[in-house]
N, C-alpha and C. Protein backbone atom coordinates (compact mmCIF):
# COMPACT_ATOMS: atom_id res chain seq x y z
N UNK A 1 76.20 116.74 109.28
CA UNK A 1 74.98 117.52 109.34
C UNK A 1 75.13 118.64 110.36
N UNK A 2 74.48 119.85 109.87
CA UNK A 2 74.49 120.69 110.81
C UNK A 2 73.55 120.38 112.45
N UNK A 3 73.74 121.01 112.93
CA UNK A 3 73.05 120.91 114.59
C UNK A 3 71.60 121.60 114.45
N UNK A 4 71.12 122.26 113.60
CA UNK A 4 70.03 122.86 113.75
C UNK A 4 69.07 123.32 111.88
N UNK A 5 68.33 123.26 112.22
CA UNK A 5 67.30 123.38 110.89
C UNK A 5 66.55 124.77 110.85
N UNK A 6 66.38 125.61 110.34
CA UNK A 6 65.37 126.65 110.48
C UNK A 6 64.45 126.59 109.30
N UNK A 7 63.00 127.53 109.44
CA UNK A 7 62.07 127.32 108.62
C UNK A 7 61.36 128.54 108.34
N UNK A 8 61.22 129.09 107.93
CA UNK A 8 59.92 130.31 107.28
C UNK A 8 59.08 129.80 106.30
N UNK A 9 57.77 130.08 106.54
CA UNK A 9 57.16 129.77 105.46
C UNK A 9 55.92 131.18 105.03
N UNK A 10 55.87 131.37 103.75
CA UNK A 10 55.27 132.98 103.89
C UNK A 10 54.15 132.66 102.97
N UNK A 11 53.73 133.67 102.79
CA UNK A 11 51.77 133.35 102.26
C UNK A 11 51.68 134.34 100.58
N UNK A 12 53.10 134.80 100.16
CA UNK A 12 53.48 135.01 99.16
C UNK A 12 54.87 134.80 98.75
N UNK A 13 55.21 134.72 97.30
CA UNK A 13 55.85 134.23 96.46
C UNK A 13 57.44 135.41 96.84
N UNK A 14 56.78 136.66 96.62
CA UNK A 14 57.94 137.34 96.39
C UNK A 14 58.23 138.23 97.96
N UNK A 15 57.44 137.99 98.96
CA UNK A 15 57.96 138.04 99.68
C UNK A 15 58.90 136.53 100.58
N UNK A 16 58.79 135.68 99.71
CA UNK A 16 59.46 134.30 99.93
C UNK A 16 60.69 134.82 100.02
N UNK A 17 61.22 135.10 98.35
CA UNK A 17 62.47 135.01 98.34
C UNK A 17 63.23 136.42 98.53
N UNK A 18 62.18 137.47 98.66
CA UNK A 18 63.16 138.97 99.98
C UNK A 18 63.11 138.24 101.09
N UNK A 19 62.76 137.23 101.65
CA UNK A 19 63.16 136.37 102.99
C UNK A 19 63.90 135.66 102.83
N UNK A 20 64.40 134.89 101.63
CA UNK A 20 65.23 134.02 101.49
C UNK A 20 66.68 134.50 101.34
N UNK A 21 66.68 135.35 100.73
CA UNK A 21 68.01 136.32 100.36
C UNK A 21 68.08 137.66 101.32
N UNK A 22 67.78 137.51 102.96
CA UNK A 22 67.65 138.28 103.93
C UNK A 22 68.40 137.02 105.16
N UNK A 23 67.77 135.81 105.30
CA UNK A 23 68.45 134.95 106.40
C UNK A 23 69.63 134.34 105.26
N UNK A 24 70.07 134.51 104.40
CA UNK A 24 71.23 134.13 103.81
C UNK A 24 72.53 135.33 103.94
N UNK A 25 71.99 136.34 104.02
CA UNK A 25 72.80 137.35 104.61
C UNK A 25 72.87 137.30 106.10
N UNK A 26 71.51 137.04 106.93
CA UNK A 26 71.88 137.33 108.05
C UNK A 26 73.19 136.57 108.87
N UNK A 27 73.31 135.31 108.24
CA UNK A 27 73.72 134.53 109.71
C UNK A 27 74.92 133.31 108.41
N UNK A 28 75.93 132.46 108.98
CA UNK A 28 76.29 131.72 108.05
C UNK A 28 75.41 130.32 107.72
N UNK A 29 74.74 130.11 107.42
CA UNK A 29 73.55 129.33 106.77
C UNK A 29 74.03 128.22 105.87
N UNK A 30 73.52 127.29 105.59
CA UNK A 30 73.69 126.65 104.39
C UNK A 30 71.88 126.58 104.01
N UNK A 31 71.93 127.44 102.60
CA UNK A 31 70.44 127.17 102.35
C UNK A 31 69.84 125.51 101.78
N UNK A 32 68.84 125.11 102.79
CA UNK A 32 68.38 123.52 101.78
C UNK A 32 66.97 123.66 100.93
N UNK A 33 66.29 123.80 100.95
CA UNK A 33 65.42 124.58 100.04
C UNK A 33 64.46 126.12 100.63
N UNK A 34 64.42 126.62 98.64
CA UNK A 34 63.87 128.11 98.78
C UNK A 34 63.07 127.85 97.85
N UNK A 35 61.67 127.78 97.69
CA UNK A 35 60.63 127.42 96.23
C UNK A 35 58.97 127.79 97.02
N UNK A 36 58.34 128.49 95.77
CA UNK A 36 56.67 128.21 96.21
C UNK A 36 56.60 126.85 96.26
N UNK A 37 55.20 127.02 96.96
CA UNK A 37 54.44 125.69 96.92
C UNK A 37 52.82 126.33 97.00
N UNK A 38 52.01 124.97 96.65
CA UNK A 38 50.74 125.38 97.10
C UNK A 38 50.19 126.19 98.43
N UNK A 39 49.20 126.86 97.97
CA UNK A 39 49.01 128.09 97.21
C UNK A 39 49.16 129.40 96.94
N UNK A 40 50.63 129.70 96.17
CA UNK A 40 50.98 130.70 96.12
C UNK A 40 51.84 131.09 97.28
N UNK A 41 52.57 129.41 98.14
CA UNK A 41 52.77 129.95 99.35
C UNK A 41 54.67 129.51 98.91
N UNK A 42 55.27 130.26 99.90
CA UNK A 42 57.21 130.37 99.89
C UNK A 42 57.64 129.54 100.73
N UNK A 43 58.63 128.65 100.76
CA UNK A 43 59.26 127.87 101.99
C UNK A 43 60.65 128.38 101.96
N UNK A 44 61.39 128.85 103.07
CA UNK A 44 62.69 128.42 102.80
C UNK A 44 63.45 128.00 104.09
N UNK A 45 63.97 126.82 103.54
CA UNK A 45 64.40 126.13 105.10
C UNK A 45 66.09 126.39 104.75
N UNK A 46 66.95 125.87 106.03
CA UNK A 46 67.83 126.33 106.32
C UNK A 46 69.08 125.81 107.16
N UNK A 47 70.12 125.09 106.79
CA UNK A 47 70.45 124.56 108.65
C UNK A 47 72.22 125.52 108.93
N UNK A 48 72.19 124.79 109.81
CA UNK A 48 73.58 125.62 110.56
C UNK A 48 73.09 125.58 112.08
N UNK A 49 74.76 126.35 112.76
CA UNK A 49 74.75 126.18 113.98
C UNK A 49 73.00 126.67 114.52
N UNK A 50 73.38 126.42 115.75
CA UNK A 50 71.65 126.75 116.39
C UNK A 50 71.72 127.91 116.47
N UNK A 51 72.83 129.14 116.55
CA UNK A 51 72.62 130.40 117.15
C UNK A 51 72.47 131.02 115.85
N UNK A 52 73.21 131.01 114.63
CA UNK A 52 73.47 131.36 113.37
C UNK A 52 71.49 131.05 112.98
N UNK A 53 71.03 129.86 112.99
CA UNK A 53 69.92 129.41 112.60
C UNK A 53 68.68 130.37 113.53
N UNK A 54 69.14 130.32 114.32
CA UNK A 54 68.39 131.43 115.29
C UNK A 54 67.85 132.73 114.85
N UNK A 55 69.27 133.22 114.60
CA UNK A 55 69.43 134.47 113.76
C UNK A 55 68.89 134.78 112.97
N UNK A 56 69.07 133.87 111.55
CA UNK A 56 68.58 133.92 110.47
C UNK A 56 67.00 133.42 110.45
N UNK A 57 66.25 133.14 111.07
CA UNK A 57 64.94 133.10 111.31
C UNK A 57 64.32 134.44 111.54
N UNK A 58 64.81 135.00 112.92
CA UNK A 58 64.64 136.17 113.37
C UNK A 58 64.60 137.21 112.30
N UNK A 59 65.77 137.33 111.81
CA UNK A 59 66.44 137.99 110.64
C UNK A 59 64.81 137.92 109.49
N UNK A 60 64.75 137.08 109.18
CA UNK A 60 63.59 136.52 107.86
C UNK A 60 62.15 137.46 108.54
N UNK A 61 62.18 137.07 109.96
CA UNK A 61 60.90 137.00 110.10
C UNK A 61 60.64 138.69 110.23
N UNK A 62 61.46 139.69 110.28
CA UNK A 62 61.48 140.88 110.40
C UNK A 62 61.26 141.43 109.37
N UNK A 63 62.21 140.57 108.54
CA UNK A 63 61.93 141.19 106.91
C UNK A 63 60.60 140.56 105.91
N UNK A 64 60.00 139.46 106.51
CA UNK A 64 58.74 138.73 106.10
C UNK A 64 57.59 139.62 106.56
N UNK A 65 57.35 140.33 107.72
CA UNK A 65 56.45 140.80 108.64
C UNK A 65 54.94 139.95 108.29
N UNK A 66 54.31 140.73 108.26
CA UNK A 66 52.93 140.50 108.17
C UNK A 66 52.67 138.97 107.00
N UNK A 67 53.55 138.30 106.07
CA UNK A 67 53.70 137.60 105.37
C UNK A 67 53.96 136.44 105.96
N UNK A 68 54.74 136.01 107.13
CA UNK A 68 54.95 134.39 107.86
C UNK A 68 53.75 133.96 108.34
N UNK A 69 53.37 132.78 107.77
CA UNK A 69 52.72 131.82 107.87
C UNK A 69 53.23 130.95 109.55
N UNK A 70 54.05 130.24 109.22
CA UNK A 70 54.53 129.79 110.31
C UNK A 70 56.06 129.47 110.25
N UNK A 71 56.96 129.09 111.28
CA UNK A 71 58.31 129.66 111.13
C UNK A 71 58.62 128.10 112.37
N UNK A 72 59.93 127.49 112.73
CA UNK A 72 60.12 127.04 113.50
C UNK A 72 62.14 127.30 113.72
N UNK A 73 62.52 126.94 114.89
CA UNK A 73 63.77 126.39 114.74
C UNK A 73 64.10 125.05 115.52
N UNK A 74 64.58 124.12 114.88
CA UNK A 74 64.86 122.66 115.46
C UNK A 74 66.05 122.39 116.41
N UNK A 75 66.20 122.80 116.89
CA UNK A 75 67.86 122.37 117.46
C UNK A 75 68.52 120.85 116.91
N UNK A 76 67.79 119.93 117.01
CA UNK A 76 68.50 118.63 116.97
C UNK A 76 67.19 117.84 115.93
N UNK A 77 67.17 118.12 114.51
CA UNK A 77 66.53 117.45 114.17
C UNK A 77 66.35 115.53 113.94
N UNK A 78 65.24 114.88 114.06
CA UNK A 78 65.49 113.58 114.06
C UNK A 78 66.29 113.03 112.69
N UNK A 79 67.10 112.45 112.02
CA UNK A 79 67.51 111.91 110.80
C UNK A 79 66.82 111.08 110.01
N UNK A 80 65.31 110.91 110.48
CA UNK A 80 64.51 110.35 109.42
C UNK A 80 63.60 111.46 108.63
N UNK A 81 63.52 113.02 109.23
CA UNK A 81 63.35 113.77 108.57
C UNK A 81 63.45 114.54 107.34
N UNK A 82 64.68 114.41 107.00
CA UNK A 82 65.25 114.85 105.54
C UNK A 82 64.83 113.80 104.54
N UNK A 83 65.10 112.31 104.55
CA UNK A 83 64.95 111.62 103.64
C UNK A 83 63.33 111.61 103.43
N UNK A 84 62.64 111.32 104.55
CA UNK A 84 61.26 111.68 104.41
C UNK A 84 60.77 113.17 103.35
N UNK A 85 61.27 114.28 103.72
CA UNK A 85 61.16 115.35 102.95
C UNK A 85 61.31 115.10 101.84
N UNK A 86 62.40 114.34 101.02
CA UNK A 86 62.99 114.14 99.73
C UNK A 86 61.43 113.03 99.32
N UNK A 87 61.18 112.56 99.76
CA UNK A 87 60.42 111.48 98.93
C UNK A 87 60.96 110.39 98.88
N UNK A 88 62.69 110.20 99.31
CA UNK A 88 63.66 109.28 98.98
C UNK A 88 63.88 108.21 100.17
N UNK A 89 62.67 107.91 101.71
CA UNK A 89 62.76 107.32 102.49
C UNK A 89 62.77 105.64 102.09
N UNK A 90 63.55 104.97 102.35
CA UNK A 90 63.10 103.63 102.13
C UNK A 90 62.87 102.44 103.18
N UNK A 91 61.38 102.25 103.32
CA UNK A 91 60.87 101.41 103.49
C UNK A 91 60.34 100.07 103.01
N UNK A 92 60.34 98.97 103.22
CA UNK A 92 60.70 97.95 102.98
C UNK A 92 59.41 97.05 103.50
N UNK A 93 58.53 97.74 104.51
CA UNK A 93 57.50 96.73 104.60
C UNK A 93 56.37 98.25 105.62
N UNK A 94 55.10 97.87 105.00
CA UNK A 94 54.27 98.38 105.63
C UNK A 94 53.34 97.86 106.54
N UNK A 95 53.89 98.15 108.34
CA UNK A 95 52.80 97.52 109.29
C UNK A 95 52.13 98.70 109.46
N UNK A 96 51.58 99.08 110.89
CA UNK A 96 50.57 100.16 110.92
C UNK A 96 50.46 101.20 110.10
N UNK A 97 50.04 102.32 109.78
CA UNK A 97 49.98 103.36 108.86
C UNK A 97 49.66 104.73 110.39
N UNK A 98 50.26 105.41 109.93
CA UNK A 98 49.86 106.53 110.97
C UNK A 98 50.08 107.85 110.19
N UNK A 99 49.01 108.88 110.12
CA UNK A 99 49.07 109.78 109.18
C UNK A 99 48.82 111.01 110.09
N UNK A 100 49.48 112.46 110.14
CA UNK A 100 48.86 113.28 110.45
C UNK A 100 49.09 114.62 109.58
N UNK A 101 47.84 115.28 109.39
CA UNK A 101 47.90 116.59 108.86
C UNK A 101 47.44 117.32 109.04
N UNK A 102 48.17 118.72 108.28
CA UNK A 102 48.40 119.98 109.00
C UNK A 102 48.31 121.24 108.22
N UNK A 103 48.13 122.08 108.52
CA UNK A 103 47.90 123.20 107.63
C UNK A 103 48.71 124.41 107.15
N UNK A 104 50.14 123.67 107.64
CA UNK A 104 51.11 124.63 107.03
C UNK A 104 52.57 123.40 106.89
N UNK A 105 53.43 123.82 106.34
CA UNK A 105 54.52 122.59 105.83
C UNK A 105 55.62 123.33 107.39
N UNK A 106 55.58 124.00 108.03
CA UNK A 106 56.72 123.87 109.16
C UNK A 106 55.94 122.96 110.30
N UNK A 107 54.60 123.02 110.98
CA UNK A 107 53.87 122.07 111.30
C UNK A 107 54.14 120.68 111.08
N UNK A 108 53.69 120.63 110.11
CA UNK A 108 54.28 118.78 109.63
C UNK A 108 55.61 118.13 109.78
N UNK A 109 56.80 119.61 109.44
CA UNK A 109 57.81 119.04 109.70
C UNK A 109 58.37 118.86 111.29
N UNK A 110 57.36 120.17 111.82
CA UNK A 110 57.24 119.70 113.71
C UNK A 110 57.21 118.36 114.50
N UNK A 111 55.70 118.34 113.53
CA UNK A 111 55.30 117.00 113.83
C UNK A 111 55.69 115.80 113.48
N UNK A 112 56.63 115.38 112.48
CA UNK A 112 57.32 114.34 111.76
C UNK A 112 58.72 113.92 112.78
N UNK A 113 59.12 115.61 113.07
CA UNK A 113 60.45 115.19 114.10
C UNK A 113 59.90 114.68 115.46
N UNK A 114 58.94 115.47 115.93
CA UNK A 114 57.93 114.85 117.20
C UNK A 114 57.95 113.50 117.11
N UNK A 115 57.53 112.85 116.56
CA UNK A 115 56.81 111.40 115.97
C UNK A 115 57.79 110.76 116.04
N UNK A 116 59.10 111.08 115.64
CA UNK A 116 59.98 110.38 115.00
C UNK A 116 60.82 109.74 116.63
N UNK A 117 61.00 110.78 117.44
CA UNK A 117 61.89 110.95 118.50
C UNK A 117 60.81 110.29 119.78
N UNK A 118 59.85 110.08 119.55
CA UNK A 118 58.54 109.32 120.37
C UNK A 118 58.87 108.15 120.75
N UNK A 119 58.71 107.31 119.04
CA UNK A 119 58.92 105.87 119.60
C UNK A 119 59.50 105.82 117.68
N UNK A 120 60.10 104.14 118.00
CA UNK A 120 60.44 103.61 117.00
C UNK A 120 59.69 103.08 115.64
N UNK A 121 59.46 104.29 114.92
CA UNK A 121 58.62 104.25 113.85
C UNK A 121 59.55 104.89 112.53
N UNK A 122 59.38 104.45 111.58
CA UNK A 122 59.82 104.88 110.10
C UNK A 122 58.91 105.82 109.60
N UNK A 123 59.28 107.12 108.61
CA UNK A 123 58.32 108.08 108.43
C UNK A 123 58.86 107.84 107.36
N UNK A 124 57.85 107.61 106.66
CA UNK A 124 57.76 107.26 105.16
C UNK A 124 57.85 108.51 104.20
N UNK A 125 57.13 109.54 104.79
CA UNK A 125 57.13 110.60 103.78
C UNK A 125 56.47 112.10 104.56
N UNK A 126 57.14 113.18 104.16
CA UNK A 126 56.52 114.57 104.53
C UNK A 126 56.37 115.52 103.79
N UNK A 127 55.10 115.15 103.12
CA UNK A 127 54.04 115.79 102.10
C UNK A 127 53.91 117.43 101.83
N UNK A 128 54.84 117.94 101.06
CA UNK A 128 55.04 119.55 101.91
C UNK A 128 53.76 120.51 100.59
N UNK A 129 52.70 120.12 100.94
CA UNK A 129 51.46 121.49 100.19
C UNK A 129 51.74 121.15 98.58
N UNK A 130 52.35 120.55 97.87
CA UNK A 130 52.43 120.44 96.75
C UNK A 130 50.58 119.70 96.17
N UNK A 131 50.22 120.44 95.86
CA UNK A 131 49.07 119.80 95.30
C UNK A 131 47.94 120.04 95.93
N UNK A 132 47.85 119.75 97.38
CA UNK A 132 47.44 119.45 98.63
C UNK A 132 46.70 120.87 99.13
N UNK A 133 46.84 122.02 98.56
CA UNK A 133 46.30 123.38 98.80
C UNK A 133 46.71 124.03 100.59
N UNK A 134 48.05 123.69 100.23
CA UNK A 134 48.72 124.43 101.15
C UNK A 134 49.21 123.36 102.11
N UNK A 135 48.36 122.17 102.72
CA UNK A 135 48.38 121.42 103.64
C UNK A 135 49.60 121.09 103.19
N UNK A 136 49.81 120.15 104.56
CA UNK A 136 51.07 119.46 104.68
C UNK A 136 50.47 117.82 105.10
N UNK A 137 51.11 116.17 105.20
CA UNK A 137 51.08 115.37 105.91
C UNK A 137 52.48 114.59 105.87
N UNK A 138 52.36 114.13 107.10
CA UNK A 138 53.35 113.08 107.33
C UNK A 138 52.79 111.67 107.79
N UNK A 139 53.42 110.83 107.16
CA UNK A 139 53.59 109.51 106.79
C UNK A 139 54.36 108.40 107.61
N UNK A 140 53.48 107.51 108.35
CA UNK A 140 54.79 106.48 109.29
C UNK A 140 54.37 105.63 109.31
N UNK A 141 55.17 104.64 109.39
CA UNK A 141 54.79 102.86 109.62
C UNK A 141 55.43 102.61 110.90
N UNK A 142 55.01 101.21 111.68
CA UNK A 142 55.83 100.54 112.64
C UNK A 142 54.84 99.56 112.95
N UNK A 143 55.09 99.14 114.05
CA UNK A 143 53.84 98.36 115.07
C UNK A 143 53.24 98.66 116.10
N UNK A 144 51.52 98.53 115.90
CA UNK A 144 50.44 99.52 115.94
C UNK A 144 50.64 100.46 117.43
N UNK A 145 51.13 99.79 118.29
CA UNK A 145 51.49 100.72 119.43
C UNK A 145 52.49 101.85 119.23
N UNK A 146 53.62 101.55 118.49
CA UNK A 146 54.82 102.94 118.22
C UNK A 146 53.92 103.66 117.41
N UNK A 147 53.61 103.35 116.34
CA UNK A 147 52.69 104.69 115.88
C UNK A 147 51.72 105.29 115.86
N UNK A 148 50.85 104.59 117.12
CA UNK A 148 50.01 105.43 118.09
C UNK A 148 50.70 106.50 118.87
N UNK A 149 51.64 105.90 119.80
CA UNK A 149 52.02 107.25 120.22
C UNK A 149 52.71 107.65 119.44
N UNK A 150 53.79 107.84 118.16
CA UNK A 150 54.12 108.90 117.47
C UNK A 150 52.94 109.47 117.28
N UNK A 151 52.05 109.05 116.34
CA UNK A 151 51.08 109.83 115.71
C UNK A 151 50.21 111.20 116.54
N UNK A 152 50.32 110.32 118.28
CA UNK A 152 49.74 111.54 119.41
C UNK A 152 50.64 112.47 119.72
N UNK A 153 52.27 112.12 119.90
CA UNK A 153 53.39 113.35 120.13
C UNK A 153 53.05 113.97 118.80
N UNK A 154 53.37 113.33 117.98
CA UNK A 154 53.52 114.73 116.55
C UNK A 154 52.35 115.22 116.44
N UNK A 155 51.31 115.08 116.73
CA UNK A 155 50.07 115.85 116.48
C UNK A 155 49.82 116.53 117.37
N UNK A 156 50.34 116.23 118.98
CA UNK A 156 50.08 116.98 120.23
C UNK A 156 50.97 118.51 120.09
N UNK A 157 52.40 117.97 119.54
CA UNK A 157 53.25 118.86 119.43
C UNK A 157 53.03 120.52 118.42
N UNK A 158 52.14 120.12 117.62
CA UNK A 158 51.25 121.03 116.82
C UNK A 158 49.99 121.57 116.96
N UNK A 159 49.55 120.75 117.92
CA UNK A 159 48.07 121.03 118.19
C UNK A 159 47.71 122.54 118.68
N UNK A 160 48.47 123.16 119.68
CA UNK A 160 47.96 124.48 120.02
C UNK A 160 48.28 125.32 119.08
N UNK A 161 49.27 124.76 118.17
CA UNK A 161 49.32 126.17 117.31
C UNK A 161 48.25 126.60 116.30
N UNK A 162 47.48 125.41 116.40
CA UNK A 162 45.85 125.59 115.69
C UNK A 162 46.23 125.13 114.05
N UNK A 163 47.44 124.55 114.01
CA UNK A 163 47.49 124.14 112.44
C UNK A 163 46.99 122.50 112.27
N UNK A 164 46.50 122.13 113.55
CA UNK A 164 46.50 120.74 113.31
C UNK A 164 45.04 120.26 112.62
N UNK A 165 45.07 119.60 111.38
CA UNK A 165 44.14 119.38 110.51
C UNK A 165 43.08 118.10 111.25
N UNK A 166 44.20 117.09 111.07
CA UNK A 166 43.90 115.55 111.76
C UNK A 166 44.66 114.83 111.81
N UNK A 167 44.11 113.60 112.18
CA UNK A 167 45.13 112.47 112.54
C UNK A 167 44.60 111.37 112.07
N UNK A 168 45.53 109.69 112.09
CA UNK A 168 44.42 109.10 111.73
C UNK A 168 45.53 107.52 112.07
N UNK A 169 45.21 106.71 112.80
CA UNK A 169 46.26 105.02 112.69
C UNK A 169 45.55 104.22 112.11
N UNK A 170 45.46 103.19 111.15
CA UNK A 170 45.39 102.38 110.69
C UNK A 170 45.92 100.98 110.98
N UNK A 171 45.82 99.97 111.64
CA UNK A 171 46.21 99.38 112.44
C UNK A 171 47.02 98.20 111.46
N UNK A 172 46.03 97.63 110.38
CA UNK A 172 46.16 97.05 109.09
C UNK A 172 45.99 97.42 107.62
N UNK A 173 46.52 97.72 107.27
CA UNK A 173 46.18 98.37 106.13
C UNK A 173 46.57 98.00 104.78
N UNK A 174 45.13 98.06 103.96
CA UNK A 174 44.97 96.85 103.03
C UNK A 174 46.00 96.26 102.45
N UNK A 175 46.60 95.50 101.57
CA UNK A 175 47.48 95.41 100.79
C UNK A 175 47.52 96.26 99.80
N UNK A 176 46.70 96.48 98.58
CA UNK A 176 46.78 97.48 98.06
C UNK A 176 47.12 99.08 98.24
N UNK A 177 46.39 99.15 99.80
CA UNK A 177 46.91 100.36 99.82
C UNK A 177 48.53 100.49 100.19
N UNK A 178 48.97 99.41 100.87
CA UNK A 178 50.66 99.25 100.71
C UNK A 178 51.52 99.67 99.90
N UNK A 179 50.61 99.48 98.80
CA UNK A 179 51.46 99.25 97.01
C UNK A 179 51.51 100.56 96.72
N UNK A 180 50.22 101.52 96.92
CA UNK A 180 50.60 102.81 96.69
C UNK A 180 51.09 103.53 97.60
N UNK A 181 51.81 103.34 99.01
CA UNK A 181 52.26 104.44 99.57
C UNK A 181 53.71 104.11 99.39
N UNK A 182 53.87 103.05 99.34
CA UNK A 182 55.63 102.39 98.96
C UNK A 182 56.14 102.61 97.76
């Protein structure tokens, strides 16, 4: 895996991908996804070295102007992040539930690595605006103390940037609702 992740996210379609095919020139990149999402909004994330990833943010965000939504760069992302993104995390038993959301998909993924690097919690999933009208959430289990404080780092970690929607722990959570988040 590369050392670093980058993110743009823009508030139109076709200035998405003149950003996407701008930090692919800028810097040596490996692109991991470039696609709308809800509503009408562009993601394109990114990893490689941290300085290259640097670059190519910078790079995007010059050529995005007035169009970035919100933008991050990760240096050391946590490794429960990606599989979470995919949908493809596997979890195996649901204790607490800890949910937080957010109003843009680089936010969530802030807050998911926040959470993650807190305390010892599994992130089940990071909900990127598909459906959701732009929002983003992320998804974690553990025991009810680890994903209290994840749920307060990853939400603290977003909070001033004013994207933070809510939060929410669940201490027990029903059986049924088990069945549908697994």
């Amino acid at each position: 895996m590369k050392h670093a992740i980058g993110l743009l996210e823009l508030k139109n379609i076709t200035q998405g991908i003149l950003v996407a095919d701008a930090v692919l020139k800028a810097a040596p990149i490996e692109l991991i996804m470039a696609q709308p999402l809800c509503p009408g909004k562009y993601v394109v994330m990114f990893s490689g070295d941290v300085g290259a990833v640097q670059s190519a943010v910078r790079s995007g965000r010059s050529i995005g102007e007035d169009s970035v939504v919100d933008e991050f760069v990760l240096p050391n992302i946590h490794p429960q992040v990606f599989p979470a993104l995919n949908g493809c995390a596997e979890i195996k038993e649901l204790k607490s539930l800890g949910i937080i959301e957010t109003y843009s998909v680089a936010s969530a993924i802030i807050a998911a690595d926040a959470a993650a690097k807190a305390a010892p919690v599994e992130i089940i999933e990071v909900r990127l605006a598909r459906g959701m009208g732009g929002k983003a959430i992320v998804t974690l289990t553990g025991d009810v103390g680890a994903v209290t404080a994840a749920v307060k780092t990853g939400s603290g970690a977003v909070a001033d940037s004013g994207f933070l929607v809510s939060q929410l722990v669940i201490a027990a959570p029903h059986k049924d609702l088990r069945q549908a988040l697994l």
